[in-house]
PDB file of N, CA and C in Angstrom:
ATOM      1  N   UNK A   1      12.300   6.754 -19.099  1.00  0.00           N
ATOM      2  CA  UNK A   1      11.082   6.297 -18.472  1.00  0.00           C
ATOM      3  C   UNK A   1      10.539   7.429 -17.602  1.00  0.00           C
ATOM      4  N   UNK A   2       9.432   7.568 -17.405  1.00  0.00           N
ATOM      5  CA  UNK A   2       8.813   8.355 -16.438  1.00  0.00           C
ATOM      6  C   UNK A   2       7.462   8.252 -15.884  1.00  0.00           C
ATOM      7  N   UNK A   3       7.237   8.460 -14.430  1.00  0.00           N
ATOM      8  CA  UNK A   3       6.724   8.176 -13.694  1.00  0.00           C
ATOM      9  C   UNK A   3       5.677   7.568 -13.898  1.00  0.00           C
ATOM     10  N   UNK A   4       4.861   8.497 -14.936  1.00  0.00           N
ATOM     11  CA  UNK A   4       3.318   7.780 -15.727  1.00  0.00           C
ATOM     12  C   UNK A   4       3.952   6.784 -16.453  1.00  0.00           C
ATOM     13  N   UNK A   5       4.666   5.947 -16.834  1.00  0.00           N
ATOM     14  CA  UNK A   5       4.884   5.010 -17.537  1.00  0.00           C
ATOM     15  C   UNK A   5       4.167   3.249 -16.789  1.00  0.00           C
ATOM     16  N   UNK A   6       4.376   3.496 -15.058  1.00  0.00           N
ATOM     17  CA  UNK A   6       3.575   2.423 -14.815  1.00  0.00           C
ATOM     18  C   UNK A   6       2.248   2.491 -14.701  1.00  0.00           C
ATOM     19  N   UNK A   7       1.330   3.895 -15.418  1.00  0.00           N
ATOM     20  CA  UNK A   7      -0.070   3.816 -14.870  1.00  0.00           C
ATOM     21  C   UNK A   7      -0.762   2.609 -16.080  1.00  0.00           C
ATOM     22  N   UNK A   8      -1.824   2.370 -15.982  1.00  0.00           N
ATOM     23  CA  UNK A   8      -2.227   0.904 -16.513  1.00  0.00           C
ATOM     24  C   UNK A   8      -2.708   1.702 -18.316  1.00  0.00           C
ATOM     25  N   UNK A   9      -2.533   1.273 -19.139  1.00  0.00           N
ATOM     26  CA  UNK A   9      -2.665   1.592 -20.433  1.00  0.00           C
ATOM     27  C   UNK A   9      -4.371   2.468 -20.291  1.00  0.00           C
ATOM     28  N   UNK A  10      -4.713   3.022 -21.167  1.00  0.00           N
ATOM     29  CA  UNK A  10      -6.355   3.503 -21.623  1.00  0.00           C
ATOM     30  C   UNK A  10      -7.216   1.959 -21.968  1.00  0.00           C
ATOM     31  N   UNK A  11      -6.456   1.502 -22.899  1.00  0.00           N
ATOM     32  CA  UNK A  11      -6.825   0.072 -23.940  1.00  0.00           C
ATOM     33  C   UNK A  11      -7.649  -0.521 -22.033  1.00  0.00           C
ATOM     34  N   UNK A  12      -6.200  -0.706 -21.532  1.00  0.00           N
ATOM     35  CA  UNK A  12      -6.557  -1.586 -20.193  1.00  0.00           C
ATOM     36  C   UNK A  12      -7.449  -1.112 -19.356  1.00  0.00           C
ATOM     37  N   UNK A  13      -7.264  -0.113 -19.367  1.00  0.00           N
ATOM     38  CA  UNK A  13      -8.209   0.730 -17.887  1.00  0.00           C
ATOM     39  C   UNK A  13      -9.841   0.699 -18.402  1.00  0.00           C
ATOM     40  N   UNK A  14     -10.381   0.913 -19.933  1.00  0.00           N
ATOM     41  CA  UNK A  14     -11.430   0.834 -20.629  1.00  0.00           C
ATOM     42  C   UNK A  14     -12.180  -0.854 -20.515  1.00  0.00           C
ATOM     43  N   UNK A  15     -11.056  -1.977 -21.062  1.00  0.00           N
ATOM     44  CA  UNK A  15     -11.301  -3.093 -21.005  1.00  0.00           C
ATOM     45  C   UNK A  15     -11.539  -3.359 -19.325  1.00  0.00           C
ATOM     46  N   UNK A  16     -11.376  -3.139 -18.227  1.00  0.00           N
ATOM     47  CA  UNK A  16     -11.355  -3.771 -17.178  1.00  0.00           C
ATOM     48  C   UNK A  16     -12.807  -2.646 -16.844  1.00  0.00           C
ATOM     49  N   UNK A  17     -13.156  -1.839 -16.981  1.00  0.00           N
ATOM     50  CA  UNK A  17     -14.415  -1.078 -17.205  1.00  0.00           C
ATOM     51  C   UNK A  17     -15.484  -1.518 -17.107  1.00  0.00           C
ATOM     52  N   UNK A  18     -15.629  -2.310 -18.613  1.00  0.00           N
ATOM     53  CA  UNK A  18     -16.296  -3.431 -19.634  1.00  0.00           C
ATOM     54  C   UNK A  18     -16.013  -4.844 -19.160  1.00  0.00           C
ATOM     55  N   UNK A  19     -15.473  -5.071 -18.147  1.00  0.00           N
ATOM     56  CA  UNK A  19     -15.603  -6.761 -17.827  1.00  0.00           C
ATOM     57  C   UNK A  19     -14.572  -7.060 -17.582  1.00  0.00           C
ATOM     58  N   UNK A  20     -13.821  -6.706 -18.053  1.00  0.00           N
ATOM     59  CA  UNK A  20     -12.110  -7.637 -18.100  1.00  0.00           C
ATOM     60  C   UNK A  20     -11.913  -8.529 -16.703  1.00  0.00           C
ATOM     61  N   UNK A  21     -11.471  -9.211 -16.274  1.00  0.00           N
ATOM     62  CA  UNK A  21     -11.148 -10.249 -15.208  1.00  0.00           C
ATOM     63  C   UNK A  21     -10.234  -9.450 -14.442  1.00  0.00           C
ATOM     64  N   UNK A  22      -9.942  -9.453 -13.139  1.00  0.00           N
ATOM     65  CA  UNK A  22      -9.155  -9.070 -12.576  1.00  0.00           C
ATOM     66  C   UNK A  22      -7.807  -9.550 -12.794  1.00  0.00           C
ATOM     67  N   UNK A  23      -7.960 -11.273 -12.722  1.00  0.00           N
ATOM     68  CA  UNK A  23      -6.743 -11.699 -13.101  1.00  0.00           C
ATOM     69  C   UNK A  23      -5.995 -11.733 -14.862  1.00  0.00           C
ATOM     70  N   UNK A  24      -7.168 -11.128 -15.672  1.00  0.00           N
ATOM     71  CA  UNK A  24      -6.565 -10.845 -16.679  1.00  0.00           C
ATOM     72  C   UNK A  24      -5.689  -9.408 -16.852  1.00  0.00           C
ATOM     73  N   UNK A  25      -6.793  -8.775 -15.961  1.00  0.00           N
ATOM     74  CA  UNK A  25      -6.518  -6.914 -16.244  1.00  0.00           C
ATOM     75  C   UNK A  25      -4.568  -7.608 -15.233  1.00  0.00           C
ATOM     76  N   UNK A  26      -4.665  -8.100 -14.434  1.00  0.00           N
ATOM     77  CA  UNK A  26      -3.095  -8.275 -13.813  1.00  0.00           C
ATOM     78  C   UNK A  26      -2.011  -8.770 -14.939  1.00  0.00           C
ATOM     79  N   UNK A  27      -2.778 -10.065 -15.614  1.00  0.00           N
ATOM     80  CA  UNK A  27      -1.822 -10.230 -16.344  1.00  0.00           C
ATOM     81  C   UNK A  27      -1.270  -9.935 -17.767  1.00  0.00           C
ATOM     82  N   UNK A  28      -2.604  -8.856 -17.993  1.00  0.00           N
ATOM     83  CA  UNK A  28      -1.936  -7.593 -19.269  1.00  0.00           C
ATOM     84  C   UNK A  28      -0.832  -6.650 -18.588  1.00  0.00           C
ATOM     85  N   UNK A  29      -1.480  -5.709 -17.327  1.00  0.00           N
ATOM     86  CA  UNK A  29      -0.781  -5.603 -16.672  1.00  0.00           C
ATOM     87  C   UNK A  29       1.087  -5.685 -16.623  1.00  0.00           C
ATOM     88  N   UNK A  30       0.983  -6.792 -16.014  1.00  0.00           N
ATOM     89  CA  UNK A  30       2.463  -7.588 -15.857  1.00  0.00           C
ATOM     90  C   UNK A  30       3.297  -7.081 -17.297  1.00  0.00           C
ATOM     91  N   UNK A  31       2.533  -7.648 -18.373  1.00  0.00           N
ATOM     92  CA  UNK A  31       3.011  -7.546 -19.769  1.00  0.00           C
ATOM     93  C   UNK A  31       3.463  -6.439 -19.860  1.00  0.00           C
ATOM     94  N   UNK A  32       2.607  -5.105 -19.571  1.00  0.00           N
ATOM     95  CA  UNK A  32       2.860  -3.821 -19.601  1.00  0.00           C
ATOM     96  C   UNK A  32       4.293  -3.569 -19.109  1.00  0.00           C
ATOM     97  N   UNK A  33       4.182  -4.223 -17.717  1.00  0.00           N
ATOM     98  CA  UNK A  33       5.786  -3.361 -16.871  1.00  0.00           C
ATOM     99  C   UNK A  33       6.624  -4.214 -17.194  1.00  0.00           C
ATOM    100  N   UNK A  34       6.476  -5.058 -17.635  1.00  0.00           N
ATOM    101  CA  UNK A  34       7.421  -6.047 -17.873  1.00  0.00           C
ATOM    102  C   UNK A  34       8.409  -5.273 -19.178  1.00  0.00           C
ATOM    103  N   UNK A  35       7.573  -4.606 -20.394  1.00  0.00           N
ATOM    104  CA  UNK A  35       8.209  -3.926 -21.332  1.00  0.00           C
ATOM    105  C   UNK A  35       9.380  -2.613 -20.754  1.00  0.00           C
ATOM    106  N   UNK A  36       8.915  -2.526 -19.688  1.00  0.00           N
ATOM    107  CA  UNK A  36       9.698  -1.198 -19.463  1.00  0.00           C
ATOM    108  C   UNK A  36      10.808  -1.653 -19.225  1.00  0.00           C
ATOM    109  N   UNK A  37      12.175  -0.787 -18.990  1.00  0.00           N
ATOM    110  CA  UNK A  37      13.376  -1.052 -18.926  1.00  0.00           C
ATOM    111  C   UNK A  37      13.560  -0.527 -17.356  1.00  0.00           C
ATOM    112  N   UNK A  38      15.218  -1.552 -16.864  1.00  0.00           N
ATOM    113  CA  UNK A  38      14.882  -1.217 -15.804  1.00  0.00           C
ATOM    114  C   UNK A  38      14.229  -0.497 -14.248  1.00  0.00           C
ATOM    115  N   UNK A  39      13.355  -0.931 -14.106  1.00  0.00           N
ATOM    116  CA  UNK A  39      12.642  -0.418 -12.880  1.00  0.00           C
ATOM    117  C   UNK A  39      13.691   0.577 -11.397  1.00  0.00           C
ATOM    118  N   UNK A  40      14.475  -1.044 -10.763  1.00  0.00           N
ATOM    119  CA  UNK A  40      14.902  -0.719 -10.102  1.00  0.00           C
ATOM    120  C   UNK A  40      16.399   1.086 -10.299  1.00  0.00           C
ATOM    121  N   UNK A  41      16.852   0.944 -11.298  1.00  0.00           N
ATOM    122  CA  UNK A  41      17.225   2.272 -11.971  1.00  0.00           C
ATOM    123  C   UNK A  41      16.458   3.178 -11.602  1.00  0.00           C
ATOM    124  N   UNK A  42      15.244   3.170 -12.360  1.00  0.00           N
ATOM    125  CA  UNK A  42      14.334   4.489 -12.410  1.00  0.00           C
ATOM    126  C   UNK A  42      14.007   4.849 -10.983  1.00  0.00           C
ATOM    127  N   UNK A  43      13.471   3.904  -9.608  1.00  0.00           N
ATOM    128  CA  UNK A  43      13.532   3.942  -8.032  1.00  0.00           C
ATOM    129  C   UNK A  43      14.650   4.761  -7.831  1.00  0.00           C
ATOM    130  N   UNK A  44      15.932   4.419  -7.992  1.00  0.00           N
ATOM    131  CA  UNK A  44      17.089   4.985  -7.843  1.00  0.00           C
ATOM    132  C   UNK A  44      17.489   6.143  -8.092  1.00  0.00           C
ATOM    133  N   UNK A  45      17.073   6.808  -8.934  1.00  0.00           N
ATOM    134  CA  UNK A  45      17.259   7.862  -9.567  1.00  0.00           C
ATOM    135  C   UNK A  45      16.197   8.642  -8.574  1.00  0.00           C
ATOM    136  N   UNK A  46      14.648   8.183  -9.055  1.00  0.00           N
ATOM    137  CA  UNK A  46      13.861   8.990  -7.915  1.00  0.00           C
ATOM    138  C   UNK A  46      13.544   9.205  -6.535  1.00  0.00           C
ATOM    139  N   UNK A  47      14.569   7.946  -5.873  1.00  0.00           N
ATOM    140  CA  UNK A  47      15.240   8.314  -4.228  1.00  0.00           C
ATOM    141  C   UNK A  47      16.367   9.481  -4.378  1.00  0.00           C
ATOM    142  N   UNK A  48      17.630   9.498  -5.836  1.00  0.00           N
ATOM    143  CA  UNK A  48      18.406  10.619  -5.400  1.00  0.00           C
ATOM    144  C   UNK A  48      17.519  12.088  -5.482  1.00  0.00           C
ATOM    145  N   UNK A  49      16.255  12.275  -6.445  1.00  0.00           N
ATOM    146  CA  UNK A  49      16.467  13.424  -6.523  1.00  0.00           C
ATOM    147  C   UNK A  49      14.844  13.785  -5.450  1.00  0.00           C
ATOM    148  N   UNK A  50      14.476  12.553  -4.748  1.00  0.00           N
ATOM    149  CA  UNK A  50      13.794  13.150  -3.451  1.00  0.00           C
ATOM    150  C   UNK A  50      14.253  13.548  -2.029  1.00  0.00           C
ATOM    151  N   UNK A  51      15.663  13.630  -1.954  1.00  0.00           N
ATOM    152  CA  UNK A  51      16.401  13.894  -1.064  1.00  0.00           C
ATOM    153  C   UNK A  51      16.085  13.250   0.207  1.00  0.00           C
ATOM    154  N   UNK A  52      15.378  12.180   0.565  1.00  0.00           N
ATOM    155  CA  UNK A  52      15.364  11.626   1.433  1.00  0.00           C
ATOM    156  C   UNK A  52      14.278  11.594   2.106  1.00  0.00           C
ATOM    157  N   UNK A  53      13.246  12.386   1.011  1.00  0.00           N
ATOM    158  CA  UNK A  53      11.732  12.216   1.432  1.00  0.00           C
ATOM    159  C   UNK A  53      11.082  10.912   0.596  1.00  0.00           C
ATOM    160  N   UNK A  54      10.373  10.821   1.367  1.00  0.00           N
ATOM    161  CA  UNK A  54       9.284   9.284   0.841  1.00  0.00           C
ATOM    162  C   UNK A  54       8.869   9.631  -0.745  1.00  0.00           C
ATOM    163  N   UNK A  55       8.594   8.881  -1.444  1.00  0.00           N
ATOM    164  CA  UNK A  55       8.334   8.589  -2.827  1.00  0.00           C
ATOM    165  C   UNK A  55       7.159   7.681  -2.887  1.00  0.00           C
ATOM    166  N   UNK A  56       6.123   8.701  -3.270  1.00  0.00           N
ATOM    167  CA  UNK A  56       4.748   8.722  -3.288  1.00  0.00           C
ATOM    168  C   UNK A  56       3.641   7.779  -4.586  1.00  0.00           C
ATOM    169  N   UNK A  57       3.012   6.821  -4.925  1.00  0.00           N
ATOM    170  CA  UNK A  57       2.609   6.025  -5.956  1.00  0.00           C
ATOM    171  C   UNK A  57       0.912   6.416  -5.626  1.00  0.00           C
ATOM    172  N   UNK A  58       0.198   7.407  -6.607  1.00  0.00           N
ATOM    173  CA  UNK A  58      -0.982   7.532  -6.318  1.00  0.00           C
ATOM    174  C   UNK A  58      -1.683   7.052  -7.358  1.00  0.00           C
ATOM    175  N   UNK A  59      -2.842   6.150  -6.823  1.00  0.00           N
ATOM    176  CA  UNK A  59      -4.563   5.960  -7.941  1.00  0.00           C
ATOM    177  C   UNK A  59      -5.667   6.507  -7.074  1.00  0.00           C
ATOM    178  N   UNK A  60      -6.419   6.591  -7.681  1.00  0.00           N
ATOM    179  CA  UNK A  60      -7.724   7.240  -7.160  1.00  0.00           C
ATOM    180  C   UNK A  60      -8.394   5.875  -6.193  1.00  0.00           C
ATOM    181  N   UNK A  61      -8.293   4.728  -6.499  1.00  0.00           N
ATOM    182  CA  UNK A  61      -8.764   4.079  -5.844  1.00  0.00           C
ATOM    183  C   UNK A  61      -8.893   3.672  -4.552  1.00  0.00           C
ATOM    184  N   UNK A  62      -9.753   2.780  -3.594  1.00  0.00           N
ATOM    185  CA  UNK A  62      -9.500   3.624  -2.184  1.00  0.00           C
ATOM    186  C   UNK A  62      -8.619   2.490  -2.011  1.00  0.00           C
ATOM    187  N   UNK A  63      -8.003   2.638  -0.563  1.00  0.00           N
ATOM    188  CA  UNK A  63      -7.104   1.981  -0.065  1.00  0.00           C
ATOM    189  C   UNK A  63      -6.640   0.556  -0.214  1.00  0.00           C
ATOM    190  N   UNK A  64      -7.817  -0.413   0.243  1.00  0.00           N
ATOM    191  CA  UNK A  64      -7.418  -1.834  -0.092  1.00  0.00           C
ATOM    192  C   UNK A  64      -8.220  -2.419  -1.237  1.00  0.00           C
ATOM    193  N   UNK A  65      -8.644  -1.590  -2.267  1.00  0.00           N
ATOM    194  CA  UNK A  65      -9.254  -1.746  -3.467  1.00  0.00           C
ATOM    195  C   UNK A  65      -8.056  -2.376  -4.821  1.00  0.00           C
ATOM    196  N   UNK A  66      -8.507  -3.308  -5.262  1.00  0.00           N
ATOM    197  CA  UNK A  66      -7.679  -3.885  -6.297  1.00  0.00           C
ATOM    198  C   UNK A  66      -7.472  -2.660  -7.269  1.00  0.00           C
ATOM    199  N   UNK A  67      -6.491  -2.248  -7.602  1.00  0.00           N
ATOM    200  CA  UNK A  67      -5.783  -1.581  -8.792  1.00  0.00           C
ATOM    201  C   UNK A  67      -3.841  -1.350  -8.912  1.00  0.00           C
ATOM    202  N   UNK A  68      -3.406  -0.932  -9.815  1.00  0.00           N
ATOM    203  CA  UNK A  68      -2.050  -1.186 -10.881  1.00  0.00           C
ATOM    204  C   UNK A  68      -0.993  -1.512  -9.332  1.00  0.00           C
ATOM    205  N   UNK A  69      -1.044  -0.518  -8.315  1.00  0.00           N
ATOM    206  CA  UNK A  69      -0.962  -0.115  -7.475  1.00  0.00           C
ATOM    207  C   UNK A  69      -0.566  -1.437  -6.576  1.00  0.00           C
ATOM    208  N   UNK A  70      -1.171  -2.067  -6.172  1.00  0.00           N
ATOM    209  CA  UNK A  70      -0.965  -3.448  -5.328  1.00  0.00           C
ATOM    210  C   UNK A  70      -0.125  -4.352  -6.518  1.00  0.00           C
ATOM    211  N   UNK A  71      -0.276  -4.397  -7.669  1.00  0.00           N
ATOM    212  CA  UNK A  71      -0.016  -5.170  -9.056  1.00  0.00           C
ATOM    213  C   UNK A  71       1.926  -4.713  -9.165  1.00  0.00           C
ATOM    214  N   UNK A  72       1.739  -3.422  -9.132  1.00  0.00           N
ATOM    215  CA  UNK A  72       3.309  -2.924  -9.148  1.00  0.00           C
ATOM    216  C   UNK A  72       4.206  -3.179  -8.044  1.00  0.00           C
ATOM    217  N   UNK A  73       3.426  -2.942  -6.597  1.00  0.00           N
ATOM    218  CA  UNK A  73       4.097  -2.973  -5.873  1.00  0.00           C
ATOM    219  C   UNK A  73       4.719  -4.679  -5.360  1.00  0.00           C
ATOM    220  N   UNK A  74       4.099  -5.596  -5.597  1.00  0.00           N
ATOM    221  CA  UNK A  74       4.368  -7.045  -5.953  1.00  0.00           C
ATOM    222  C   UNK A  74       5.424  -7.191  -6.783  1.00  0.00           C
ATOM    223  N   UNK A  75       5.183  -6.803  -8.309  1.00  0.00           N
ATOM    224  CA  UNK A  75       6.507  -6.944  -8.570  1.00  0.00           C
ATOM    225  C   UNK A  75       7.271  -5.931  -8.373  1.00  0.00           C
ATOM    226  N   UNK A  76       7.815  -5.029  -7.781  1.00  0.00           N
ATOM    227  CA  UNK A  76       8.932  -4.369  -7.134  1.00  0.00           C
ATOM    228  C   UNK A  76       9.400  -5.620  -6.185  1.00  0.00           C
ATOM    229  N   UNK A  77       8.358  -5.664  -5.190  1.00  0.00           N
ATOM    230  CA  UNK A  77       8.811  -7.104  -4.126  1.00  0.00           C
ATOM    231  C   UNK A  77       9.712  -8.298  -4.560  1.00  0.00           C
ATOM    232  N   UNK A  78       8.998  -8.951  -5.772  1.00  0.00           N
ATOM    233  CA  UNK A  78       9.320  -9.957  -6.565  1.00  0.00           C
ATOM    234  C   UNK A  78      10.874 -10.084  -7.054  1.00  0.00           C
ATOM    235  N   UNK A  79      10.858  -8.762  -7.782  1.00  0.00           N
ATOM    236  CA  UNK A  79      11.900  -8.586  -8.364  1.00  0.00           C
ATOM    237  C   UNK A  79      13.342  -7.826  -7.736  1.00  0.00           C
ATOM    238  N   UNK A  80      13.124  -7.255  -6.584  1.00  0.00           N
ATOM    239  CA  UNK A  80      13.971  -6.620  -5.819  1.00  0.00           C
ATOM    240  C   UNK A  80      14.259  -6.807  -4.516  1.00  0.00           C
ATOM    241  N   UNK A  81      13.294  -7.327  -3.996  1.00  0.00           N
ATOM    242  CA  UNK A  81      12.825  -7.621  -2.739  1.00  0.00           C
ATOM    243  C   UNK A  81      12.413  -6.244  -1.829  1.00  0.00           C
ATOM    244  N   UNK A  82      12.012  -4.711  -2.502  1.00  0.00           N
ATOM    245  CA  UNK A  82      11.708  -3.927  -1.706  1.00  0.00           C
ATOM    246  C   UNK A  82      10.024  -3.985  -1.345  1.00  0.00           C
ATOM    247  N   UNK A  83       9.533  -3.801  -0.308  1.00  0.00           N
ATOM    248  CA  UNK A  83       8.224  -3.774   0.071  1.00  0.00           C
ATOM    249  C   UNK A  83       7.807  -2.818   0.366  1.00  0.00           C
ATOM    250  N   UNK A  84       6.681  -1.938  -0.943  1.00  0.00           N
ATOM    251  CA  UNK A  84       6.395  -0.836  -0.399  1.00  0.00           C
ATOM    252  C   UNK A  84       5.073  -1.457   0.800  1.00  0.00           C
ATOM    253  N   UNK A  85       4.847   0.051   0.799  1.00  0.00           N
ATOM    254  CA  UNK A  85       3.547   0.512   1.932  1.00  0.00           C
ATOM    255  C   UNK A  85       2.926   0.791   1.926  1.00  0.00           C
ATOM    256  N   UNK A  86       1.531   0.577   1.878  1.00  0.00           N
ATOM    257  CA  UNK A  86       0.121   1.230   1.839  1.00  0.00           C
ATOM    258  C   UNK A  86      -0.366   1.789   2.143  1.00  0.00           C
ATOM    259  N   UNK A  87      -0.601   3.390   2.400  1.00  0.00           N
ATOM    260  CA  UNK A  87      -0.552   4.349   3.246  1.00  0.00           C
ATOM    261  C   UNK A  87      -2.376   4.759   3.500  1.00  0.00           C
TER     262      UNK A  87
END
């Protein structure tokens, strides 16, 4: 897995462009990360090899603007109970 693996598909990012629903673009979304294989692993791996610096999740979008970003970080929450931060 790697890092670009949670950014939101082309298919998706085009369709939500063109209309798509917010709560649909979430729950293609979901579908998306849901395929990937463990998450919490891949976190793990990229806390050992940031040595103890923060681990960074960027979109262009501005701060409290709906995108993948608020969508991922929910389920990290969900599923792990870690809560990222919105910087």
């Amino acid at each position: 897995m790697q890092i670009n693996s949670f950014a939101p598909t082309k298919e998706l990012l085009s369709d939500y462009k063109n209309g798509l629903s917010e709560e649909e673009y979430e729950t293609r979304y979901r579908k998306q990360i849901n395929k990937l294989s463990d998450i919490y692993a891949f976190f793990k791996i990229m806390a050992k090899q940031a040595k103890g610096r923060d681990i960074l999740l960027l979109c262009y979008e501005k701060k409290s603007a709906f995108c993948h970003r608020h969508i991922l970080s929910d389920i990290i929450f969900e599923r792990y109970g870690y809560r990222i931060q919105e910087l």
